[in-house]
C-alpha atoms as a PDB file:
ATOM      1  CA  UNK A   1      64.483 161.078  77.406  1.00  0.00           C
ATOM      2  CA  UNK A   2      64.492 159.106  80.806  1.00  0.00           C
ATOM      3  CA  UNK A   3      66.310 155.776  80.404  1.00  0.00           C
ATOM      4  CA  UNK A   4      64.788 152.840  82.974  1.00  0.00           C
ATOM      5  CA  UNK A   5      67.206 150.672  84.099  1.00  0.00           C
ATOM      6  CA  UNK A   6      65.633 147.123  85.534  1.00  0.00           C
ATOM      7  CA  UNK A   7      67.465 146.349  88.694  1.00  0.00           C
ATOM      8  CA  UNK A   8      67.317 142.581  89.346  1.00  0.00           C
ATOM      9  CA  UNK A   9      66.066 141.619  92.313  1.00  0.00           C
ATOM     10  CA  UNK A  10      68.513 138.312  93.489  1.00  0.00           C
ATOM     11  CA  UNK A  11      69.418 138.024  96.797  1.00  0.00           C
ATOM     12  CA  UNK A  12      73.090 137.183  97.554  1.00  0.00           C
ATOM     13  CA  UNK A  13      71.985 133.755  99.292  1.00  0.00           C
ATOM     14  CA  UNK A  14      70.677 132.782  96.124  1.00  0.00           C
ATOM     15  CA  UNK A  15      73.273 133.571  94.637  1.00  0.00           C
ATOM     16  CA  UNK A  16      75.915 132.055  96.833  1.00  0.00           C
ATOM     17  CA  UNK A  17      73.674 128.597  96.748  1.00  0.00           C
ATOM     18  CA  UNK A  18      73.344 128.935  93.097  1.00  0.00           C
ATOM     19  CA  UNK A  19      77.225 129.135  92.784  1.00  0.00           C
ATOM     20  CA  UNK A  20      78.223 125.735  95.075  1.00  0.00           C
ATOM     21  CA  UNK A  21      75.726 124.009  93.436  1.00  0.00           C
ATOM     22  CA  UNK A  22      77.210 124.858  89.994  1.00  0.00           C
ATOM     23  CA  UNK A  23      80.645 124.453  91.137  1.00  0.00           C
ATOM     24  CA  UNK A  24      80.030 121.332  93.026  1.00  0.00           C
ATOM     25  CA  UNK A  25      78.212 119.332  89.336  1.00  0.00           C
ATOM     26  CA  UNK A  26      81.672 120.672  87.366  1.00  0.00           C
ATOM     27  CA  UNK A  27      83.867 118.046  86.637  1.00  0.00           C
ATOM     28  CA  UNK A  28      82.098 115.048  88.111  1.00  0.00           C
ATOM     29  CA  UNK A  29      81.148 111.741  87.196  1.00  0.00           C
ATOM     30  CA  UNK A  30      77.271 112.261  87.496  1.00  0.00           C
ATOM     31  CA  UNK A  31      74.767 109.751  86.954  1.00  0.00           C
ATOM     32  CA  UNK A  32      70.793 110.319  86.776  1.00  0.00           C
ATOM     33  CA  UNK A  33      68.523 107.336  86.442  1.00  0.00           C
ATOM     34  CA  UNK A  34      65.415 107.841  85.262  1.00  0.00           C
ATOM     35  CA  UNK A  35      62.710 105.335  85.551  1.00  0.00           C
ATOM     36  CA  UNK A  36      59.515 105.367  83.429  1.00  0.00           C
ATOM     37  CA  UNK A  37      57.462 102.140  83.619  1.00  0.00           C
ATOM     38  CA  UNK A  38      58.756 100.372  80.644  1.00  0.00           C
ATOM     39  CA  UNK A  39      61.514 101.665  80.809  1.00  0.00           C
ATOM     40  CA  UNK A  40      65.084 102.805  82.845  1.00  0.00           C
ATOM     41  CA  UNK A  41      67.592 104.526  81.143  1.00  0.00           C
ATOM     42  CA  UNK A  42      70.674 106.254  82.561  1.00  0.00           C
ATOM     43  CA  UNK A  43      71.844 109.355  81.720  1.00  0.00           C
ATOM     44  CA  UNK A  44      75.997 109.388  82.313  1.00  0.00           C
ATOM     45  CA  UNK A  45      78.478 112.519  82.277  1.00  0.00           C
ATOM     46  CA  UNK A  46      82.169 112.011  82.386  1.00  0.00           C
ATOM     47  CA  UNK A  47      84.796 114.113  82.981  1.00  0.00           C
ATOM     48  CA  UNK A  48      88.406 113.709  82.477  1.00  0.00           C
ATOM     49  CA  UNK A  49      90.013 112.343  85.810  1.00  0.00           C
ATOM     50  CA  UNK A  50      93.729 112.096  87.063  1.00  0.00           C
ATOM     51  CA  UNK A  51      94.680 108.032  86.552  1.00  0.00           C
ATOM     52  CA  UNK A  52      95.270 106.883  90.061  1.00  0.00           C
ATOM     53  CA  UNK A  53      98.753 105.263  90.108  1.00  0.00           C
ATOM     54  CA  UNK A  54      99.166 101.919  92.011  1.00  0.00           C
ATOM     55  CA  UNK A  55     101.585 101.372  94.420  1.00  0.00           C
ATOM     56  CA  UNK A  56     103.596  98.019  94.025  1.00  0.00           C
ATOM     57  CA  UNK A  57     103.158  95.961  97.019  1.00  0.00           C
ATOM     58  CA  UNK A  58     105.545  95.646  99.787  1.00  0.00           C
ATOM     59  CA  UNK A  59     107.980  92.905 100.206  1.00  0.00           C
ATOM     60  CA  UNK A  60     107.737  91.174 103.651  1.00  0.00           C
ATOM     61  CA  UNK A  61     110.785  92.849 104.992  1.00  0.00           C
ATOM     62  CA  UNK A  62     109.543  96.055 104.165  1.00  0.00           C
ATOM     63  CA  UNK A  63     105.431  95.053 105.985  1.00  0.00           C
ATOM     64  CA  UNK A  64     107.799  94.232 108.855  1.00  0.00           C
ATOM     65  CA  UNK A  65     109.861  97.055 109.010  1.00  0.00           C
ATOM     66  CA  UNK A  66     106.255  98.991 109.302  1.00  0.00           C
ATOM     67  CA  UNK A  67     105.650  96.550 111.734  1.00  0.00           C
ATOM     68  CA  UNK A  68     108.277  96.686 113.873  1.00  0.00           C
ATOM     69  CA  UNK A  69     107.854 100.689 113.933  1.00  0.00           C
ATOM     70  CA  UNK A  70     105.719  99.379 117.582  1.00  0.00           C
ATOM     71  CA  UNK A  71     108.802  97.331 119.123  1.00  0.00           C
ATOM     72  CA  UNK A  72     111.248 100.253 118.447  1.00  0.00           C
ATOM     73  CA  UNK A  73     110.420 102.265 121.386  1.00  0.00           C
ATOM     74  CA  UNK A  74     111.423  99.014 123.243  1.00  0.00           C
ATOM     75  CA  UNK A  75     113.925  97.390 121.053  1.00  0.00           C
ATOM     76  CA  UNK A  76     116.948  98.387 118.647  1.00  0.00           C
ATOM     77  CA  UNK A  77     118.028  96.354 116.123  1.00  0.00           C
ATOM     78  CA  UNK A  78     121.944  97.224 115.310  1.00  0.00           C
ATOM     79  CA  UNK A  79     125.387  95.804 115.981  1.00  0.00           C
ATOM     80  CA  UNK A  80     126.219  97.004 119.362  1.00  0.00           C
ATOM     81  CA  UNK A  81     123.340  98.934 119.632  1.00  0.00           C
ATOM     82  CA  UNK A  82     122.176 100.193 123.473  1.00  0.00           C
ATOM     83  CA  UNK A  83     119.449  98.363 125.116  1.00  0.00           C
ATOM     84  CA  UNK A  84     116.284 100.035 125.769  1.00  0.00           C
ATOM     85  CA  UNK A  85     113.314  98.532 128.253  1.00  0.00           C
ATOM     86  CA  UNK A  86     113.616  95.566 126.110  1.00  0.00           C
ATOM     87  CA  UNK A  87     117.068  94.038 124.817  1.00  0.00           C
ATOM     88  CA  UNK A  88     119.334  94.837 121.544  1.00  0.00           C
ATOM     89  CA  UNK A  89     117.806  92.307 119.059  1.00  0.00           C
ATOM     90  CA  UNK A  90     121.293  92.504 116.833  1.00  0.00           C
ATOM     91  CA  UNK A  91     121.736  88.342 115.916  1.00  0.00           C
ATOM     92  CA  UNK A  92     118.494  87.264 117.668  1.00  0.00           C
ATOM     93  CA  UNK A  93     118.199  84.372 115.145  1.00  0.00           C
ATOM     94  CA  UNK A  94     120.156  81.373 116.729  1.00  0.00           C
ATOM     95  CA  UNK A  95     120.526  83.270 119.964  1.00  0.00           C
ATOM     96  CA  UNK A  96     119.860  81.410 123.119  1.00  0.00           C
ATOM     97  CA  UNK A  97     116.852  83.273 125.251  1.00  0.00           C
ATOM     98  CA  UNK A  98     118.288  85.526 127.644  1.00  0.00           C
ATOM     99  CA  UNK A  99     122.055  85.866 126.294  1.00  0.00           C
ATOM    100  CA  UNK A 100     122.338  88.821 125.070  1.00  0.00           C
ATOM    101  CA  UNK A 101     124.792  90.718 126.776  1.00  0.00           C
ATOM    102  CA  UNK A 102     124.503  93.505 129.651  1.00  0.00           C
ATOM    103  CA  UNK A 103     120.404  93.481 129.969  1.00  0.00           C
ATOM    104  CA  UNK A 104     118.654  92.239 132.821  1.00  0.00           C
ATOM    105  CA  UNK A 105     116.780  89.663 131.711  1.00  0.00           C
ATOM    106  CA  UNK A 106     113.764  88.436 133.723  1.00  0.00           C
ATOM    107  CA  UNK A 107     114.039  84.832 135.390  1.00  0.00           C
ATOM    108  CA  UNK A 108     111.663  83.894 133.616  1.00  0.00           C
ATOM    109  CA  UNK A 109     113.868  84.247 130.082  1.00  0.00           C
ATOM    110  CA  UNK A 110     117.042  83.149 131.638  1.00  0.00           C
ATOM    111  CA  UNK A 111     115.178  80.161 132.844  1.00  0.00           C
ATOM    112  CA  UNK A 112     114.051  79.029 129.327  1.00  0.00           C
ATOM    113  CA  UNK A 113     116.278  76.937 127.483  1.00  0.00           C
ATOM    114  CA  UNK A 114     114.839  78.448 124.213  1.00  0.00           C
ATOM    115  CA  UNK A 115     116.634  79.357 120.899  1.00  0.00           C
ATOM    116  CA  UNK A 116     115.077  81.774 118.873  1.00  0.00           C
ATOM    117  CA  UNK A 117     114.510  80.846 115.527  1.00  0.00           C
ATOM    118  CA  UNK A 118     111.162  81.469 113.006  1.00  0.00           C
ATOM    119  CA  UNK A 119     109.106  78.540 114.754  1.00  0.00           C
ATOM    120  CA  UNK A 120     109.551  80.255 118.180  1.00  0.00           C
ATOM    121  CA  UNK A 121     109.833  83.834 117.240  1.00  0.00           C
ATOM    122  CA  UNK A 122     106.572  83.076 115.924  1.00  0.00           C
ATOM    123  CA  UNK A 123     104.723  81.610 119.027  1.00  0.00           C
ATOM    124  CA  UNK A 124     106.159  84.313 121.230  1.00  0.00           C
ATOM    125  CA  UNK A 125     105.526  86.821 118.929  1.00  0.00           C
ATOM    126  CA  UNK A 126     101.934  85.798 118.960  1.00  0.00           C
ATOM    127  CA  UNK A 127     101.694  85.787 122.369  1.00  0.00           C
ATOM    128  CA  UNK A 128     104.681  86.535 124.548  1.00  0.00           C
ATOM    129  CA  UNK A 129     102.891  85.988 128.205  1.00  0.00           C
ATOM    130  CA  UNK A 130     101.974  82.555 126.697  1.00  0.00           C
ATOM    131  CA  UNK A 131     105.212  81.483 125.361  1.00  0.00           C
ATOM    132  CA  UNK A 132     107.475  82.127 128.230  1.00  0.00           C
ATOM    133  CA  UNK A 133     105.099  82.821 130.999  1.00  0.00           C
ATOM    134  CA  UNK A 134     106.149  85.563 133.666  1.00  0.00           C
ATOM    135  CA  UNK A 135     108.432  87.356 131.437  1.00  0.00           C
ATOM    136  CA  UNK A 136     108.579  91.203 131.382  1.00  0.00           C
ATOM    137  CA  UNK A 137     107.443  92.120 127.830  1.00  0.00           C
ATOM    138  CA  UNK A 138     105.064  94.336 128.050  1.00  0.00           C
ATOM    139  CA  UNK A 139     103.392  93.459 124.073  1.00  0.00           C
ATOM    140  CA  UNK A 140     100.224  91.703 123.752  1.00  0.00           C
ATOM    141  CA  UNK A 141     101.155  90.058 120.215  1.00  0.00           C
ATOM    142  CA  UNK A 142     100.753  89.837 116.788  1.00  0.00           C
ATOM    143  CA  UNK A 143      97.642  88.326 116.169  1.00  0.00           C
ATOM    144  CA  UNK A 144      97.729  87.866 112.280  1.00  0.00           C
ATOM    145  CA  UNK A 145     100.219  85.267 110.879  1.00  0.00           C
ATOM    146  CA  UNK A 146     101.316  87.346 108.252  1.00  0.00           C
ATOM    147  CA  UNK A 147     102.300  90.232 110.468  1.00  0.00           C
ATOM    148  CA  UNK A 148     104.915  87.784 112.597  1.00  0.00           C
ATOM    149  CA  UNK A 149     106.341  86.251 109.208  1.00  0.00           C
ATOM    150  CA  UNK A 150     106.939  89.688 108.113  1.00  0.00           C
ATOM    151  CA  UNK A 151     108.455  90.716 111.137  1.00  0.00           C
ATOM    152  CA  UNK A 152     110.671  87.356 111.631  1.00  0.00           C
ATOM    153  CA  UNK A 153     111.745  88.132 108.234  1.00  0.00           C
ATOM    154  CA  UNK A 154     112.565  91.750 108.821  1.00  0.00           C
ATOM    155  CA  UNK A 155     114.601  90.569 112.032  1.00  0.00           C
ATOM    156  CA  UNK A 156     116.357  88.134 110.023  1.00  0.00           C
ATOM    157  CA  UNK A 157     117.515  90.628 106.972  1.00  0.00           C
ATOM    158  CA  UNK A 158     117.895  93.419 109.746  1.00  0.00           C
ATOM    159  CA  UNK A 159     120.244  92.109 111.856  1.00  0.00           C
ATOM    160  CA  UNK A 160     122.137  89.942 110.911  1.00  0.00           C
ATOM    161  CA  UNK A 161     123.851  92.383 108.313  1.00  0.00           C
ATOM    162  CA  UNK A 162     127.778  92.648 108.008  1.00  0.00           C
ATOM    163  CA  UNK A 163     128.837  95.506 109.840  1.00  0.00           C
ATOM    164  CA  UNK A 164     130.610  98.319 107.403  1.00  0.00           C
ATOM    165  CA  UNK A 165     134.336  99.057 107.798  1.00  0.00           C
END
């Protein structure tokens, strides 16, 4: 007795097409409208999902300490700490403009009778070429208000800290 065996005839394209396809439809949300003329209804498929967790929002010292990730190749921020292109910021609150010690300040800043504090942090850290014109700092600004309180803050908690024995 001769046995037949029916050899199917599917080409490994269709295959491989049939296969993303069906992959691809697993475990989605789907949604299929259908739309007769009196009539829409929607057709819905769920699928369980991983909850997406929220991330609590970040205080204003920490949005300026991501801020102020784009001054530190200019500017450190600790007790004692070396200057770089742009001065030590350690006690910049209540500091006169151009005092800090061993930079070389531009004329400009040691010709300003300015003391930095959040009103004028602000307005030269919104635009430092209009604030004290002619002065070296290379930084176009912070252009949203919220960026420059959350920096000022930053500044303030930063350093100003009690150095540890």
């Amino acid at each position: 007795m001769k046995q037949h065996s029916r050899k199917l005839n599917i080409s490994l394209p269709f295959i491989a097409i049939f296969a993303v396809f069906t992959l691809a439809s697993c475990g989605e949300d789907t949604q299929k409208t259908t739309q007769s003329p009196t009539q829409t209804t929607t057709l819905s498929r769920t699928s369980t999902s991983i909850p997406q967790v929220q991330k609590p929002p970040l205080s204003r010292e920490q949005k300026g300490k991501r801020i102020f990730a784009k001054c530190r190749s200019c500017h450190t921020l600790n007790e004692g700490g070396r200057h770089k292109v742009g001065p030590n910021l350690w006690n910049i609150i209540g500091r006169e403009t151009g005092s800090g010690s061993d930079f070389a300040y531009s004329k400009a800043m040691l010709a300003s009778d300015n003391i930095w504090n959040e009103e004028s942090l602000n307005a030269f850290l919104n635009q430092p070429s209009a604030y004290i014109p002619k002065n070296r700092m290379m930084f176009i600004g912070l252009k949203k208000a919220s960026d420059r309180e959350a920096i000022i803050a930053y500044l303030k908690a930063e350093t100003s800290k009690k150095s540890e024995p």
